[in-house]
Protein backbone atom coordinates (compact mmCIF):
# COMPACT_ATOMS: atom_id res chain seq x y z
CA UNK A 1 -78.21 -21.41 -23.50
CA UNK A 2 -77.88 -20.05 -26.81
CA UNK A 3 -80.91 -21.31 -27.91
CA UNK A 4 -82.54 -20.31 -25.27
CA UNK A 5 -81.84 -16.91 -25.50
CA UNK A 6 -82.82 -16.75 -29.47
CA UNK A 7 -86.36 -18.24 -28.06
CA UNK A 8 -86.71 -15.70 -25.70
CA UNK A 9 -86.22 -12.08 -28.22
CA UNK A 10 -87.81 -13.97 -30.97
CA UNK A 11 -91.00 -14.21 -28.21
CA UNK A 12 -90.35 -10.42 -27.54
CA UNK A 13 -90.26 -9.58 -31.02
CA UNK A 14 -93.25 -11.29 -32.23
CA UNK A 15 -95.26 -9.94 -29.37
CA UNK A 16 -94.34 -6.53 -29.94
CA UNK A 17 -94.97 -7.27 -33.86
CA UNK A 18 -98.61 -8.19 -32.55
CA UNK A 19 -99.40 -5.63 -30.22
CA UNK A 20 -98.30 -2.51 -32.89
CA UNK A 21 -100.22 -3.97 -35.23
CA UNK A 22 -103.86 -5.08 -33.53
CA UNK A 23 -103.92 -2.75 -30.74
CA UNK A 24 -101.29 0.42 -31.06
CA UNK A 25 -102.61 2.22 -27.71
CA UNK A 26 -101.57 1.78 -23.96
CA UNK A 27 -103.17 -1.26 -22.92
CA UNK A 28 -100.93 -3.13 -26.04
CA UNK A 29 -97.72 -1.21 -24.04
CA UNK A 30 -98.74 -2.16 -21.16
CA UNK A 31 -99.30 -5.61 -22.22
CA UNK A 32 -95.86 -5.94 -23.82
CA UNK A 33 -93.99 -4.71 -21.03
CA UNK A 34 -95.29 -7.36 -18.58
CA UNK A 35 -94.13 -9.25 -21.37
CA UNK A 36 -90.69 -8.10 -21.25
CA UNK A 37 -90.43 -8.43 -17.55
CA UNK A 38 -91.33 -11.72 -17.88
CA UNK A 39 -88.36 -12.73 -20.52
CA UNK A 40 -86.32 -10.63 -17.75
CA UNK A 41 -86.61 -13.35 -15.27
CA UNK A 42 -86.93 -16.63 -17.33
CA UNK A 43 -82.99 -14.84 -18.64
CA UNK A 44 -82.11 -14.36 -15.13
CA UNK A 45 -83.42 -17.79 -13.47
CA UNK A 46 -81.98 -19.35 -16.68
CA UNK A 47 -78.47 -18.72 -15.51
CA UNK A 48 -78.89 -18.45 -12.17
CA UNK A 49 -78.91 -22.50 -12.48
CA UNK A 50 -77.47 -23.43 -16.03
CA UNK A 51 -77.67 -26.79 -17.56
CA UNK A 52 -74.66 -29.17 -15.76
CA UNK A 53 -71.78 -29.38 -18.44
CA UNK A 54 -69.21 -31.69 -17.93
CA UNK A 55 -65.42 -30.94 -18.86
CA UNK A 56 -64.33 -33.18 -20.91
CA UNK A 57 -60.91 -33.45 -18.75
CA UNK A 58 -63.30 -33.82 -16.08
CA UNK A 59 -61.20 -30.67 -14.38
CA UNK A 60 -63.37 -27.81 -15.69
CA UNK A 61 -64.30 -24.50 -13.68
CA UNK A 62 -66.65 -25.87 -10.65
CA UNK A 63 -70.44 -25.61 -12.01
CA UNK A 64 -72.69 -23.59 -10.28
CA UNK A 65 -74.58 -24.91 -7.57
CA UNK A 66 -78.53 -25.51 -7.52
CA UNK A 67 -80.02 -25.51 -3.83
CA UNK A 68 -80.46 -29.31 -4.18
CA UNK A 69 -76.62 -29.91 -4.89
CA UNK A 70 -76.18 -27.17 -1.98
CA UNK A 71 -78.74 -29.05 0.28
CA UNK A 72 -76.66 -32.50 -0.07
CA UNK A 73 -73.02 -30.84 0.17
CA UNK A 74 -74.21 -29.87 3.60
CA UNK A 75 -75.85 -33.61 4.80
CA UNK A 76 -72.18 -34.80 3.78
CA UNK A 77 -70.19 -32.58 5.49
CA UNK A 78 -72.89 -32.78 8.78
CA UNK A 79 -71.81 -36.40 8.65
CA UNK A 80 -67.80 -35.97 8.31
CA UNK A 81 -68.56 -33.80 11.59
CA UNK A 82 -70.88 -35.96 13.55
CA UNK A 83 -68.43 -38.79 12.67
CA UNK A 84 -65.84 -36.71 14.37
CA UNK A 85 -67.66 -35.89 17.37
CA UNK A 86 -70.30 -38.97 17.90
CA UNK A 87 -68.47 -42.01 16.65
CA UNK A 88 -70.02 -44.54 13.90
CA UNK A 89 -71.78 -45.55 16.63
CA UNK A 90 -73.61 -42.61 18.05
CA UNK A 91 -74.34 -41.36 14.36
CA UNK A 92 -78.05 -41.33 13.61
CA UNK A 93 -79.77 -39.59 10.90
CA UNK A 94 -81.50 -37.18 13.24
CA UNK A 95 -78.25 -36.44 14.01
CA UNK A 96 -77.25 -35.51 10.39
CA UNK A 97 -80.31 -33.22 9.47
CA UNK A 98 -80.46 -31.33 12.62
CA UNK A 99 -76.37 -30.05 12.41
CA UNK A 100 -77.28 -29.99 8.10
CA UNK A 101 -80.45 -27.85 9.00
CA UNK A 102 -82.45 -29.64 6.59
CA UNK A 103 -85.87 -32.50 7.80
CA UNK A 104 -84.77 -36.15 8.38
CA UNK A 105 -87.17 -37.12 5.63
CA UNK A 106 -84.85 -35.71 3.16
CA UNK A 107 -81.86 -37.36 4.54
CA UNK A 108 -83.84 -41.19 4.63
CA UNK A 109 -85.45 -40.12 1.30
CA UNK A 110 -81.76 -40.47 -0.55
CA UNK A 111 -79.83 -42.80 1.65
CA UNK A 112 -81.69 -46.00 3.27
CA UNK A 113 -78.91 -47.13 6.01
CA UNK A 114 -76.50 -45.43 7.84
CA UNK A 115 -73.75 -47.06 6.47
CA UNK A 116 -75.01 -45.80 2.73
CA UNK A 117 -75.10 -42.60 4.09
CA UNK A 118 -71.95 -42.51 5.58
CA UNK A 119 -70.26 -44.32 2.49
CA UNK A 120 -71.42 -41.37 0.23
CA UNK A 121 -69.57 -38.74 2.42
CA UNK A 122 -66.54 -40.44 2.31
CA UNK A 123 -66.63 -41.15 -1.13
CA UNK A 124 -67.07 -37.34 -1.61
CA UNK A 125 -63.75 -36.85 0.52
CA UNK A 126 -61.94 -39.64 -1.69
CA UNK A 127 -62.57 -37.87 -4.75
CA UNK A 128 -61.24 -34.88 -3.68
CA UNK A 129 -58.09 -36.61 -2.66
CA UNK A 130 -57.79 -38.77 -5.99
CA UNK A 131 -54.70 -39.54 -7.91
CA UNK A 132 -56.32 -39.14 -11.05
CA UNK A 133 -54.55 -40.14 -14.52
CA UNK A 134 -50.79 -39.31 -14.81
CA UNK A 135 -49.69 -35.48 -15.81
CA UNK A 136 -47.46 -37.06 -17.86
CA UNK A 137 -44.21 -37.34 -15.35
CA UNK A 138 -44.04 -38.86 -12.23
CA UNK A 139 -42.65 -35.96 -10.88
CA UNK A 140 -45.99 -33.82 -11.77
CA UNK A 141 -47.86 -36.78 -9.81
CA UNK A 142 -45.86 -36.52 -7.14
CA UNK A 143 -46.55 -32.65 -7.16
CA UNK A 144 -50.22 -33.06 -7.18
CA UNK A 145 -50.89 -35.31 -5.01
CA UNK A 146 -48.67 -33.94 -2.89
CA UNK A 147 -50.61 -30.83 -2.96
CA UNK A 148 -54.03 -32.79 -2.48
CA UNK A 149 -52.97 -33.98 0.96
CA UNK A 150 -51.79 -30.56 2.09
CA UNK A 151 -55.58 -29.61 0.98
CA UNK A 152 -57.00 -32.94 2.87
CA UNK A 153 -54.71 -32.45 5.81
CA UNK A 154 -55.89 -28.61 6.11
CA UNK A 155 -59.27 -28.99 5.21
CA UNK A 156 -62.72 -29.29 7.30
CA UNK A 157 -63.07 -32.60 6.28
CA UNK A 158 -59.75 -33.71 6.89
CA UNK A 159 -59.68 -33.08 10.37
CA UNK A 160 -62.14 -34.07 11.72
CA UNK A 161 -61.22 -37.61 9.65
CA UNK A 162 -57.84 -37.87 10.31
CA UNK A 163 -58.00 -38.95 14.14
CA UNK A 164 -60.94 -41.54 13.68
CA UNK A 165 -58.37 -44.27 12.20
CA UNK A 166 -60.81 -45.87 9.58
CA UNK A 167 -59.10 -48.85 8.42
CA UNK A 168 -58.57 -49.89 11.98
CA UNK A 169 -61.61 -49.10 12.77
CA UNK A 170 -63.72 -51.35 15.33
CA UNK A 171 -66.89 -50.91 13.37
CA UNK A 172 -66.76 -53.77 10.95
CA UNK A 173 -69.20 -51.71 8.63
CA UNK A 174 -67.29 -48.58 8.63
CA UNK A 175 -63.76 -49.88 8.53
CA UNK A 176 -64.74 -51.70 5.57
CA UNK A 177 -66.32 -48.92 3.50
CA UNK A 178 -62.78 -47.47 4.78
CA UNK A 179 -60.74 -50.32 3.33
CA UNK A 180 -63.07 -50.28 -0.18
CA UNK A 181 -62.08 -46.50 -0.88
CA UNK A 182 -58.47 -47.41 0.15
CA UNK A 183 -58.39 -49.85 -2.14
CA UNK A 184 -59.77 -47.65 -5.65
CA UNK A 185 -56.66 -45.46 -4.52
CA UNK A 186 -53.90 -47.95 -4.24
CA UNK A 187 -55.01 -49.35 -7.70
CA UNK A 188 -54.81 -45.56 -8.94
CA UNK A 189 -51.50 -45.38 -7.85
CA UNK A 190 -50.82 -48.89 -9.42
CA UNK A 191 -51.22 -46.72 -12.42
CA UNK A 192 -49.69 -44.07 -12.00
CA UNK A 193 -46.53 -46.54 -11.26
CA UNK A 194 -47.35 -48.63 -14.14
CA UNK A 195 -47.16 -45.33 -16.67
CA UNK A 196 -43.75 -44.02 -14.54
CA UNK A 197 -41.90 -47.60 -15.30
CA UNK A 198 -43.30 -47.36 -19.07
CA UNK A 199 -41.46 -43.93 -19.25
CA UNK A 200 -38.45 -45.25 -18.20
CA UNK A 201 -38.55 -42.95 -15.21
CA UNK A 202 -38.62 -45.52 -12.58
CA UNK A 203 -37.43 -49.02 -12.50
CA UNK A 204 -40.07 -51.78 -12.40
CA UNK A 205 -39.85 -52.69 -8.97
CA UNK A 206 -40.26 -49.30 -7.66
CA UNK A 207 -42.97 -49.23 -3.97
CA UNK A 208 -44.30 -45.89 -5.05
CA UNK A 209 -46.51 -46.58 -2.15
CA UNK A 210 -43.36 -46.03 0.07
CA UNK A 211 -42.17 -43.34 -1.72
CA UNK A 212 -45.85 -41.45 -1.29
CA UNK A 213 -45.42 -42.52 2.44
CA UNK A 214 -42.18 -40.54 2.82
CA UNK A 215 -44.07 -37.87 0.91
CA UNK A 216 -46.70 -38.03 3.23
CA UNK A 217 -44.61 -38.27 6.51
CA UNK A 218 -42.49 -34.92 5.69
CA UNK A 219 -45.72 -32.84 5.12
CA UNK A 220 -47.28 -34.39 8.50
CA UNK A 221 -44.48 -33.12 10.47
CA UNK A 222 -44.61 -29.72 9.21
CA UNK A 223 -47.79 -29.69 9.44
CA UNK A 224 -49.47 -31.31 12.31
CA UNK A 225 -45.57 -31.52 14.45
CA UNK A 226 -44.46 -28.34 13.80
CA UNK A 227 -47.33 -26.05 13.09
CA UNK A 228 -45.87 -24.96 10.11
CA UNK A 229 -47.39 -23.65 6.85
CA UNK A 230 -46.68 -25.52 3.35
CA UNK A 231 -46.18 -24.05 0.56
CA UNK A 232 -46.05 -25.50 -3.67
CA UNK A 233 -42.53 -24.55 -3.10
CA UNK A 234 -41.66 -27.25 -0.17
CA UNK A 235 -43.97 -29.70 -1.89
CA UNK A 236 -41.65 -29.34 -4.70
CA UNK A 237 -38.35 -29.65 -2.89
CA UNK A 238 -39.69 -32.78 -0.80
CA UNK A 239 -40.25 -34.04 -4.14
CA UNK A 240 -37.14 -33.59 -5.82
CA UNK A 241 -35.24 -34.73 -2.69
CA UNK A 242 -37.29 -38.27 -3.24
CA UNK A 243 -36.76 -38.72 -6.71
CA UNK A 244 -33.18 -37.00 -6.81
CA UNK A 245 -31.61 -37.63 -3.14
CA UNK A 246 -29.79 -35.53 -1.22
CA UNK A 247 -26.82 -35.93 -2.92
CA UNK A 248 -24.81 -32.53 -3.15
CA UNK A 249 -23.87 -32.88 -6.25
CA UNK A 250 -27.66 -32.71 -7.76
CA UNK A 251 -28.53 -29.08 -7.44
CA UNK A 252 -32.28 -29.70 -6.73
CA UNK A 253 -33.11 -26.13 -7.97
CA UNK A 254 -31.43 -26.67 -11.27
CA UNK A 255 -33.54 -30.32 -11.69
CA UNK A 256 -36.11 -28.62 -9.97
CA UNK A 257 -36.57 -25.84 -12.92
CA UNK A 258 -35.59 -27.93 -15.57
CA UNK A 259 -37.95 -30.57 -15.17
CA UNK A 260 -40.65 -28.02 -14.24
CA UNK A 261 -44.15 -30.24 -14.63
């Protein structure tokens, strides 16, 4: 961007160099000011889509979005919803590009089955509900993703997803694009488990599967049972409570602000 920028006012400079010194008289302004309008709006288009950088955490600020990136965030969310409403089975690409407002051409032009298609949305979900490497405790993992299915649970996405029952699914095709993303995040959590046990925090044979289950279970029920809002602060004390117990003589809040992650 920076470079770009010199480009453009070392254009402007050398034009107006030109102009003052071949022709000093109105048609030269007039010239350099459609000249100047013109470096205007290459700045402005220039950062109205910037060059995609990528964090090197791979967590930086969200990147702006170009109308092509826009265009395919809204053919993946049209199929999340016609999933929801039509089945696997009464999903058809016409389908998708009519409730994404775009022309079915676009939609064959980047996927060429339905089940390609509909393996790209959910991947898009997955990602948003990855474990990602370790924050460094298992408590801070347990505090994330924790907070990632509060986000699923809550989200567009999530419900319309959540009654479908994917891995059980009677569509062999879709129940096994189900079971394929299922099984990137059980081997993420493998990890996560893996780096917990090397920290001494756990002990080796810990099912951090269950324990995320448990997790899992005590947000559904406020959520989806009760009605009830969640907050970082229950995420926290469900968290504590399944690495700590209830035992009364752990004040949770004292762990709780000690081990802060």
């Amino acid at each position: 961007m920076a470079t770009e920028n010199a480009a453009i006012a070392n254009r402007r400079l050398f034009l107006r160099v030109i102009m003052s010194r071949l022709a000093p008289n109105s048609l030269a302004r007039t010239i350099t000011r459609v000249a100047d309008s013109c470096n205007r709006k290459l700045q402005k288009s220039s950062k109205r889509y910037p060059r995609r950088r990528a964090a090197l955490d791979g967590h930086g600020p969200p990147e702006r979005e170009t109308p092509r990136s826009l265009r395919e965030r809204a053919i993946l969310r049209a199929v999340i919803e016609e999933l929801a409403r039509s089945d696997y089975g009464g999903l058809t690409f016409e389908k998708v590009a009519a409730r994404a407002g775009v022309n079915k051409t676009t939609v064959y032009r980047h996927w060429e089955t339905k089940v390609d298609l509909v393996r790209t949305a959910l991947s898009s979900v997955a990602r948003s509900m990855s474990a990602g490497p370790t924050t460094g405790t298992l408590r801070g993992d347990l505090l994330r993703i924790g907070r990632a299915m509060v986000d699923f649970a809550t989200s567009f996405e999530g419900q319309c997803l959540m009654r479908l029952r994917l891995l059980q699914h009677p569509e062999p095709e879709l129940a096994g694009v189900a079971k394929d993303l299922h099984a990137k995040h059980v081997a993420e959590l493998a990890a996560l488990a893996k780096a917990a046990v090397a920290r001494g925090e756990v002990a080796p044979d810990i099912d951090l599967g269950l324990l995320l289950d448990m997790l899992g279970g005590a947000l559904h029920i406020r959520l989806v049972m009760k009605n009830e809002s969640v907050d970082d602060v229950l995420i926290a004390k469900i968290v504590d409570i399944l690495l700590h117990g209830a035992d009364t003589a752990v004040d949770i809040g004292v762990v709780a602000g000690a081990r802060r992650a």
